[in-house]
C-alpha atoms as a PDB file:
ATOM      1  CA  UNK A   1      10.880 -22.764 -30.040  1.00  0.00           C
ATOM      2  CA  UNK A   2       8.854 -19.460 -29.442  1.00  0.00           C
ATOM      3  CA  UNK A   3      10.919 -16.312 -29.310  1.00  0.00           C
ATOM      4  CA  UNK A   4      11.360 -14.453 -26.037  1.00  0.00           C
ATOM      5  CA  UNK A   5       9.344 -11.284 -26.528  1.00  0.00           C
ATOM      6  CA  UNK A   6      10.711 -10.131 -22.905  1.00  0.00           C
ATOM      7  CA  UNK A   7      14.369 -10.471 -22.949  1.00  0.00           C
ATOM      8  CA  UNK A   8      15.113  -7.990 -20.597  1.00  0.00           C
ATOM      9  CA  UNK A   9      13.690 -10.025 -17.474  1.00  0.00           C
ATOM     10  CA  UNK A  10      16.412 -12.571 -18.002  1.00  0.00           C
ATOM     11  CA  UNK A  11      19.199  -9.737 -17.795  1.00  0.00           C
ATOM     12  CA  UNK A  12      17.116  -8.764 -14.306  1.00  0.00           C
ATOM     13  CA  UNK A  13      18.697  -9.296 -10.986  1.00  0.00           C
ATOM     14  CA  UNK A  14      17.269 -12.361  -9.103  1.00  0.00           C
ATOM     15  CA  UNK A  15      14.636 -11.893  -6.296  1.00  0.00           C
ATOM     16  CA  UNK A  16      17.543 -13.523  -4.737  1.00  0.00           C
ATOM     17  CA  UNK A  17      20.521 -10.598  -5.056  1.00  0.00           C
ATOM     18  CA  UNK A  18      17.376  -8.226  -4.273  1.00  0.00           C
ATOM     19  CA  UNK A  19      16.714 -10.157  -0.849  1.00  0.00           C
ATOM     20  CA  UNK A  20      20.322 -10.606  -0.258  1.00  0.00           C
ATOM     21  CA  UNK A  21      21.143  -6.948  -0.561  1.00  0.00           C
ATOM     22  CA  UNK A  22      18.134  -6.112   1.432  1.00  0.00           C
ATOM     23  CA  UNK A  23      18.776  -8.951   4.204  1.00  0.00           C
ATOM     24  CA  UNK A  24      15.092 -10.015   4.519  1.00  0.00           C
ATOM     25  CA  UNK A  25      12.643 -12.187   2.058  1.00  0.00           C
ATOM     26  CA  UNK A  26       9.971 -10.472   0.196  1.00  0.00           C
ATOM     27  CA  UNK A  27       6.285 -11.277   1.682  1.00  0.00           C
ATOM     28  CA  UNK A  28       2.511 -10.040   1.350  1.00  0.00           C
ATOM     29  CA  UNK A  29       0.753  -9.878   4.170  1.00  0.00           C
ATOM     30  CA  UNK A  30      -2.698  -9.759   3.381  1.00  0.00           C
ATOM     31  CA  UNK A  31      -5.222  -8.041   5.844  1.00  0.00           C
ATOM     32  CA  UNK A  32      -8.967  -8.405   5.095  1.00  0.00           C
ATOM     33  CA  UNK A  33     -11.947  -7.260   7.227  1.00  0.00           C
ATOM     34  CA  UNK A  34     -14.999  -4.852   7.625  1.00  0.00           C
ATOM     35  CA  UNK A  35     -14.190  -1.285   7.019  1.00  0.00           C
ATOM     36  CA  UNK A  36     -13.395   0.314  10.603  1.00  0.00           C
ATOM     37  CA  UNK A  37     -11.943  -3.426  11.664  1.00  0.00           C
ATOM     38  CA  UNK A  38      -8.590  -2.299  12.228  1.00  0.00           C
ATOM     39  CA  UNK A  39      -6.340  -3.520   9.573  1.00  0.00           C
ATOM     40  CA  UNK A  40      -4.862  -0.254   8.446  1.00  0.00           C
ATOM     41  CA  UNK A  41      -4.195   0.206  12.192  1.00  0.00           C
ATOM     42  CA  UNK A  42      -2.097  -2.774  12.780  1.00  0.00           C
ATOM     43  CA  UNK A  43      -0.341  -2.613   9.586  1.00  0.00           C
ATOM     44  CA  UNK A  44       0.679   0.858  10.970  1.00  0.00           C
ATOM     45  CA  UNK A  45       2.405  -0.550  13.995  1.00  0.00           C
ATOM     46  CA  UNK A  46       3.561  -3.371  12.392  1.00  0.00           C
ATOM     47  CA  UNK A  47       5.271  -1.396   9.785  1.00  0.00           C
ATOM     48  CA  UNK A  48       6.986   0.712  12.568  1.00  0.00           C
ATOM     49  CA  UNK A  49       7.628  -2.662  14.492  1.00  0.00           C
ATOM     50  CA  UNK A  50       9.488  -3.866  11.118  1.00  0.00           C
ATOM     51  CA  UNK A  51      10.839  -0.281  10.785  1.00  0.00           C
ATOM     52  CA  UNK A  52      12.947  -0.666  14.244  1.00  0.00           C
ATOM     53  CA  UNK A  53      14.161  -3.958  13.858  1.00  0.00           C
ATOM     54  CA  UNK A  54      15.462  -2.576   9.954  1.00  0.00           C
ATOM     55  CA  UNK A  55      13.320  -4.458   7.657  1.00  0.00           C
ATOM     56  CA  UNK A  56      12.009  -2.712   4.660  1.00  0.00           C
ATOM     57  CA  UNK A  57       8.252  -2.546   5.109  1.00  0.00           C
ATOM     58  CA  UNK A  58       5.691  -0.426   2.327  1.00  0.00           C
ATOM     59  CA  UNK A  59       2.246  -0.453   3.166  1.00  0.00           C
ATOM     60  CA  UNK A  60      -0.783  -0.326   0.350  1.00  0.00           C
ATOM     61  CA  UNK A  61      -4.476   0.584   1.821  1.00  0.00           C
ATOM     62  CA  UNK A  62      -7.660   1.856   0.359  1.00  0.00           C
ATOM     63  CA  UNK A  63      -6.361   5.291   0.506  1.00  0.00           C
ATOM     64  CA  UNK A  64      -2.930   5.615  -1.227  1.00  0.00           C
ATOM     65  CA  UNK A  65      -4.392   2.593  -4.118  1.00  0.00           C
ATOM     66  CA  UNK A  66      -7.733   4.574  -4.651  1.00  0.00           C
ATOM     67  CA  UNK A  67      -5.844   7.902  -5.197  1.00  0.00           C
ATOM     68  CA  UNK A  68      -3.718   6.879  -7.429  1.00  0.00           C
ATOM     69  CA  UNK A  69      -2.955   3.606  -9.395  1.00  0.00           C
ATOM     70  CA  UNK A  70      -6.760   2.698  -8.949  1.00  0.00           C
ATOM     71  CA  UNK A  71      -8.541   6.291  -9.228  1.00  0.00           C
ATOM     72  CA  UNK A  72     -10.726   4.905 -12.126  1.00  0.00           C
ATOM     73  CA  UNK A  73     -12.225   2.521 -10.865  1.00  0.00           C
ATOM     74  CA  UNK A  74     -15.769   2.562  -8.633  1.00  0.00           C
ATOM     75  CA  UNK A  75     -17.241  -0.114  -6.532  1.00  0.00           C
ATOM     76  CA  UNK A  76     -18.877  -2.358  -8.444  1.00  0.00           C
ATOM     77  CA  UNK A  77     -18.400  -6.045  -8.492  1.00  0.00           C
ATOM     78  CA  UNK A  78     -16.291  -5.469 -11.798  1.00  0.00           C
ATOM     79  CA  UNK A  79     -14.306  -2.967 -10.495  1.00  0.00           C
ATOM     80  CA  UNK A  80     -13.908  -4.271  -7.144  1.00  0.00           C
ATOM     81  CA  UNK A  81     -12.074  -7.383  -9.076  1.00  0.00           C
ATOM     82  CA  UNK A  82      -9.908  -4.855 -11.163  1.00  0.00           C
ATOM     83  CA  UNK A  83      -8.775  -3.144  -7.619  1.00  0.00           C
ATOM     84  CA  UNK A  84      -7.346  -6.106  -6.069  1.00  0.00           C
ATOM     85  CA  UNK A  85      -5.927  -7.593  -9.360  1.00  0.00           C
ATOM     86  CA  UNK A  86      -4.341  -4.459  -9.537  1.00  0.00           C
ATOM     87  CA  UNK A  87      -2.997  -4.163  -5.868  1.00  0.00           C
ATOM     88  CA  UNK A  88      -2.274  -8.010  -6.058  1.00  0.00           C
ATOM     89  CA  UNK A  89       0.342  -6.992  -9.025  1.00  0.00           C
ATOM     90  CA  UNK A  90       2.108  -4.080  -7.674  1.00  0.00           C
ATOM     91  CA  UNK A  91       2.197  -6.160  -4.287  1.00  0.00           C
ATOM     92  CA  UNK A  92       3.636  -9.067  -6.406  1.00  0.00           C
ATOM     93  CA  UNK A  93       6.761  -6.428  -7.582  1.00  0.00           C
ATOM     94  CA  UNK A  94       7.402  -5.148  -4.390  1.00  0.00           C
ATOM     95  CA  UNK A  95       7.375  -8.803  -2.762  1.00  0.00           C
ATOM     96  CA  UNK A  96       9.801  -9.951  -5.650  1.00  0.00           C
ATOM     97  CA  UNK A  97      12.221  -6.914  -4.601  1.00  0.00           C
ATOM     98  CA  UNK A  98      12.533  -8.764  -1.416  1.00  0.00           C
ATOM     99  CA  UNK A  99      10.025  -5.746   0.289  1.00  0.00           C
ATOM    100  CA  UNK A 100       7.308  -6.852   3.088  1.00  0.00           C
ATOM    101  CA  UNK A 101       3.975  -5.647   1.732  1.00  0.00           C
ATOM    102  CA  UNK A 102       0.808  -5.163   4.031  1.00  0.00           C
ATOM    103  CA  UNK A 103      -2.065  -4.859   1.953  1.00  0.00           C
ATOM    104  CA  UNK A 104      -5.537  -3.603   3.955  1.00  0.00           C
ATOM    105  CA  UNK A 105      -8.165  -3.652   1.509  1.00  0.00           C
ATOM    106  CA  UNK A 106     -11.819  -5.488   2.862  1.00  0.00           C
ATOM    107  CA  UNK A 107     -11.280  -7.633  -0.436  1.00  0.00           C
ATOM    108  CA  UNK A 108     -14.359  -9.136   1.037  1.00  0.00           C
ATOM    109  CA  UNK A 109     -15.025 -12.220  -0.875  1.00  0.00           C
ATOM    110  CA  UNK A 110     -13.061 -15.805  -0.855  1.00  0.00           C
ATOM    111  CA  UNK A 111     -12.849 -15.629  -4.761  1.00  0.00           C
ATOM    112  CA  UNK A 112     -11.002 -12.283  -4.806  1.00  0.00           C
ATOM    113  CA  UNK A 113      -8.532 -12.758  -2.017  1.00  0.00           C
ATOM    114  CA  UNK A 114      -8.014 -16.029  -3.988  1.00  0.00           C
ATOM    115  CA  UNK A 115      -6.991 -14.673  -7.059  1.00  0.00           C
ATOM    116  CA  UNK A 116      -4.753 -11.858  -4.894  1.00  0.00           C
ATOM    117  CA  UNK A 117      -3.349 -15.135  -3.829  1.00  0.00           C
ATOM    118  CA  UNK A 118      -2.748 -16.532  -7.275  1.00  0.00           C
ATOM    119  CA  UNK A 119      -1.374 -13.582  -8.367  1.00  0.00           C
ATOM    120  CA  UNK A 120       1.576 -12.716  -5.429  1.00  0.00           C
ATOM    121  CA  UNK A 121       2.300 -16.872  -5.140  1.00  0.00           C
ATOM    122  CA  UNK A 122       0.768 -18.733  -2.353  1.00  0.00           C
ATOM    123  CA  UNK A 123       4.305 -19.451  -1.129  1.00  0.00           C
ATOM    124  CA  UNK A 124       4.782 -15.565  -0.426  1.00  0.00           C
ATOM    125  CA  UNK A 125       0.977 -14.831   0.644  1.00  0.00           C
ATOM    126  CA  UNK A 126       0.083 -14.366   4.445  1.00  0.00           C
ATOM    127  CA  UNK A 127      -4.152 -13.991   5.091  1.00  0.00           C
ATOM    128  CA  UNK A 128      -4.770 -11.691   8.300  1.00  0.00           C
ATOM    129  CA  UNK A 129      -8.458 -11.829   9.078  1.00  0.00           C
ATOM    130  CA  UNK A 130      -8.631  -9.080  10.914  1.00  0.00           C
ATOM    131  CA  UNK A 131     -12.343 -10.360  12.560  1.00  0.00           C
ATOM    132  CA  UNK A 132     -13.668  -7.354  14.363  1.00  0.00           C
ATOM    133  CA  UNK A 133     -17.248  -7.779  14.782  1.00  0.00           C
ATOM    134  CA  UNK A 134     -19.610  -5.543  12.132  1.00  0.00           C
ATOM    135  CA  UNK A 135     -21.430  -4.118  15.606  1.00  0.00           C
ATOM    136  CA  UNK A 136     -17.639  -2.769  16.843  1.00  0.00           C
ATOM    137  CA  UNK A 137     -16.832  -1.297  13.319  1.00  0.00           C
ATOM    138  CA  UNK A 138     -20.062   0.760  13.147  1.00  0.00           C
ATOM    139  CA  UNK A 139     -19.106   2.021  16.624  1.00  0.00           C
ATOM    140  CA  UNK A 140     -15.955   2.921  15.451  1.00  0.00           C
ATOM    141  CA  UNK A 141     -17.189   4.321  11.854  1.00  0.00           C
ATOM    142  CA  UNK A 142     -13.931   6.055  11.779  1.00  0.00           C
ATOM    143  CA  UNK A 143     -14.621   7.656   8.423  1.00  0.00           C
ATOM    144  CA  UNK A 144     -18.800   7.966   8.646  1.00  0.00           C
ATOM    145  CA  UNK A 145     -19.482   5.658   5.985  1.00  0.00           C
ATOM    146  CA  UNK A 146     -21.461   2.990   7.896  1.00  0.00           C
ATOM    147  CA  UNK A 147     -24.096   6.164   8.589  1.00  0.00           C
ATOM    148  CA  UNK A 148     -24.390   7.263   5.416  1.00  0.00           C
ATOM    149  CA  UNK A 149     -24.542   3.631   3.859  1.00  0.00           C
ATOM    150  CA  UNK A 150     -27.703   2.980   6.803  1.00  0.00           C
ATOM    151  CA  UNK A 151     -28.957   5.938   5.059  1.00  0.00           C
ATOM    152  CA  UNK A 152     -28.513   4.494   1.094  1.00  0.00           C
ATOM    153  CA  UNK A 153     -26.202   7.491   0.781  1.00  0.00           C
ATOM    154  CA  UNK A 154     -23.584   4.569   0.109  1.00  0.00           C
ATOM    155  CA  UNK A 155     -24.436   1.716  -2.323  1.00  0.00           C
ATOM    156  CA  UNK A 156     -23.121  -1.737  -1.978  1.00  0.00           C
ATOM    157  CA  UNK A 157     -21.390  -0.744   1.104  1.00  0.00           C
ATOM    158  CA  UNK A 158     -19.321  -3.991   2.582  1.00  0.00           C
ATOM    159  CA  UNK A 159     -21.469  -5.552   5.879  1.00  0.00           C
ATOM    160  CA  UNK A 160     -24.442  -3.039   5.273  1.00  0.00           C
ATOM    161  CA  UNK A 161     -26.084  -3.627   1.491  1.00  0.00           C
ATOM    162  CA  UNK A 162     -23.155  -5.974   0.253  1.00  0.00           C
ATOM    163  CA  UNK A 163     -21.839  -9.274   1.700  1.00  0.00           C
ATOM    164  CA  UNK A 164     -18.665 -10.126   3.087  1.00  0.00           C
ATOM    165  CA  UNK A 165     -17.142 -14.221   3.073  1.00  0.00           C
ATOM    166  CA  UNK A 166     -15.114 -14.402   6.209  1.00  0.00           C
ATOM    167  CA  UNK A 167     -11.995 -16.658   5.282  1.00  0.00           C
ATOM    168  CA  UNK A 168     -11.972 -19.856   5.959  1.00  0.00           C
ATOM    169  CA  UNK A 169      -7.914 -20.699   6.669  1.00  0.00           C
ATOM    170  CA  UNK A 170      -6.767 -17.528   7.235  1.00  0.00           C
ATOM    171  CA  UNK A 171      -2.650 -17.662   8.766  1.00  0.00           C
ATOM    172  CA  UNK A 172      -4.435 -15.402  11.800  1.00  0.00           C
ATOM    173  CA  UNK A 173      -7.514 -13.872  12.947  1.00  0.00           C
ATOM    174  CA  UNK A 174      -7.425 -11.222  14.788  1.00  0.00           C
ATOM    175  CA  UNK A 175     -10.515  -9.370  16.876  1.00  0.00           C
ATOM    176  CA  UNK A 176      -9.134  -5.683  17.609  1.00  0.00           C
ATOM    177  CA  UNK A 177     -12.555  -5.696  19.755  1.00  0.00           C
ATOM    178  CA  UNK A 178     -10.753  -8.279  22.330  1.00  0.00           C
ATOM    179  CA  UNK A 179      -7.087  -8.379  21.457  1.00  0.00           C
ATOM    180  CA  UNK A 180      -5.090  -5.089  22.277  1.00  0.00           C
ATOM    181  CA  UNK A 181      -3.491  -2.990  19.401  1.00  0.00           C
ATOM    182  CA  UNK A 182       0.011  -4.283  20.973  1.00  0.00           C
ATOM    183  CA  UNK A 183      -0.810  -7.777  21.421  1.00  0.00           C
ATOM    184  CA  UNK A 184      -2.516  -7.661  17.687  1.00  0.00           C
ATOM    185  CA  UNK A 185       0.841  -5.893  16.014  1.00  0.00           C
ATOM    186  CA  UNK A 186       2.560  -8.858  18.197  1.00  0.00           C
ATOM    187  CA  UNK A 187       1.245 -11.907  16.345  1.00  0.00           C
ATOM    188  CA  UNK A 188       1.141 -10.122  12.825  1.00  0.00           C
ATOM    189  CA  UNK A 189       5.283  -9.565  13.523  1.00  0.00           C
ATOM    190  CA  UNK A 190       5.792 -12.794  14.779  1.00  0.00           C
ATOM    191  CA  UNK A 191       4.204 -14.445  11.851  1.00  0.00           C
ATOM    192  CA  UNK A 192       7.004 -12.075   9.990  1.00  0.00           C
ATOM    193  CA  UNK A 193       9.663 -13.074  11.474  1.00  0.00           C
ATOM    194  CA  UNK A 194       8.946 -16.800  10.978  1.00  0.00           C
ATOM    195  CA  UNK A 195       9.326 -16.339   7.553  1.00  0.00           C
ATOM    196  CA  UNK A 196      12.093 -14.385   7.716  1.00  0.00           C
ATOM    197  CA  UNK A 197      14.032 -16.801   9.752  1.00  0.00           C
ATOM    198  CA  UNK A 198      14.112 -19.067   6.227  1.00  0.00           C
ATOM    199  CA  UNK A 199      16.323 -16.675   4.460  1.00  0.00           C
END
C-alpha cells in the first residue's frame, strides 16, 4: 500500500461542511465567447443577482487572472492552454469551498474548455456560450483591440487572425445582440438556482 504523501487533505473539512456552512453548492459557470461578446457583462449582473438573494458569488475574467496568477504567460497556443489550466484549478478550489465561480475567458477552442471541464468535474461545470455575433463585438470593441488586431498590431487575435470552435452542447447560448442584458442575467441565474435547489 503506497504511503499518503498528502495527509493533510484527509484532516480537511468536506466540500460538504463548506456548502453547509455557506448554504449553497459550489458551481463553475463557464462563459466563453468573442472578446466584446458580453460575458464579463452578464457575469457582472449575475454576480449582483446572486449577491441579493445571499449566495456567495467570485468572479475570474481576463483582467484580474492576467494581472496576477497568470501575468507570465502570453498568447500563444502554449500559453493559452497554461491560462485556462490555471483558471480551471483555482476555479476547481473555490467550487470545492461551496463558492459559485463565473469564469469569462474566450477559451475559444472545444479542446480547452474540455480540459477546464475535466479539471473543475463535469458534475460542477456549467458552459455559457455567450454567441454574440463577431460583426456586433467589433462594433462594440469595448477595449480597441479588434482595430488594432485589423491592423496586425495584435497577433493571433480570437475571430480576426485566430479561430474560435463555437461549442457544440453548451447548458445556454446566449446572443447579447438580441437578448437584453436583463433577460440574459435571467437565464444564467435560473440555470443557478436549479442547481442549487439539489442541496
Amino acid at each position: 500500500m503506497a504511503e499518503n504523501i498528502y495527509p493533510i487533505y484527509d484532516r480537511m473539512m468536506s466540500r460538504q461542511d463548506r456548502e453547509t456552512l455557506l448554504g449553497q453548492h459550489g458551481l463553475m459557470v463557464w462563459f466563453t465567447g468573442l472578446s466584446g461578446s458580453g460575458k464579463s457583462t452578464v457575469a457582472l449582473g449575475v454576480e449582483r443577482e446572486l449577491h441579493a438573494r445571499g449566495l456567495l458569488c467570485r468572479i475570474l475574467d481576463g483582467d484580474n487572472i492576467r494581472a496576477g496568477i497568470n501575468n507570465n504567460l502570453g498568447f500563444s497556443q502554449e500559453d493559452r492552454y497554461e491560462n485556462i489550466r490555471r483558471i480551471a484549478e483555482v476555479g476547481k478550489l473555490f467550487v470545492q469551498t461551496g463558492v459559485i465561480t463565473l469564469a469569462c475567458f474566450v477559451s475559444p477552442t472545444e479542446d480547452i474548455r474540455e480540459m477546464g471541464r475535466q479539471i473543475v468535474g463535469d458534475e460542477d461545470f456549467k458552459e455559457v456560450f455567450i454567441s454574440t455575433p463577431l460583426a456586433e463585438c467589433e462594433r462594440r470593441d469595448v477595449k480597441g483591440l479588434y482595430a488594432k488586431a485589423r491592423q496586425g498590431l495584435v497577433k493571433d487575435f480570437t475571430g480576426i487572425s485566430a479561430p474560435f470552435e463555437a461549442p457544440r452542447n453548451p447548458s445556454l447560448s446566449i446572443d447579447t445582440s438580441r437578448i437584453p442584458l436583463e433577460d440574459s442575467v435571467k437565464l444564467v441565474v435560473e440555470m443557478i438556482m436549479k442547481e442549487q435547489e439539489n442541496l
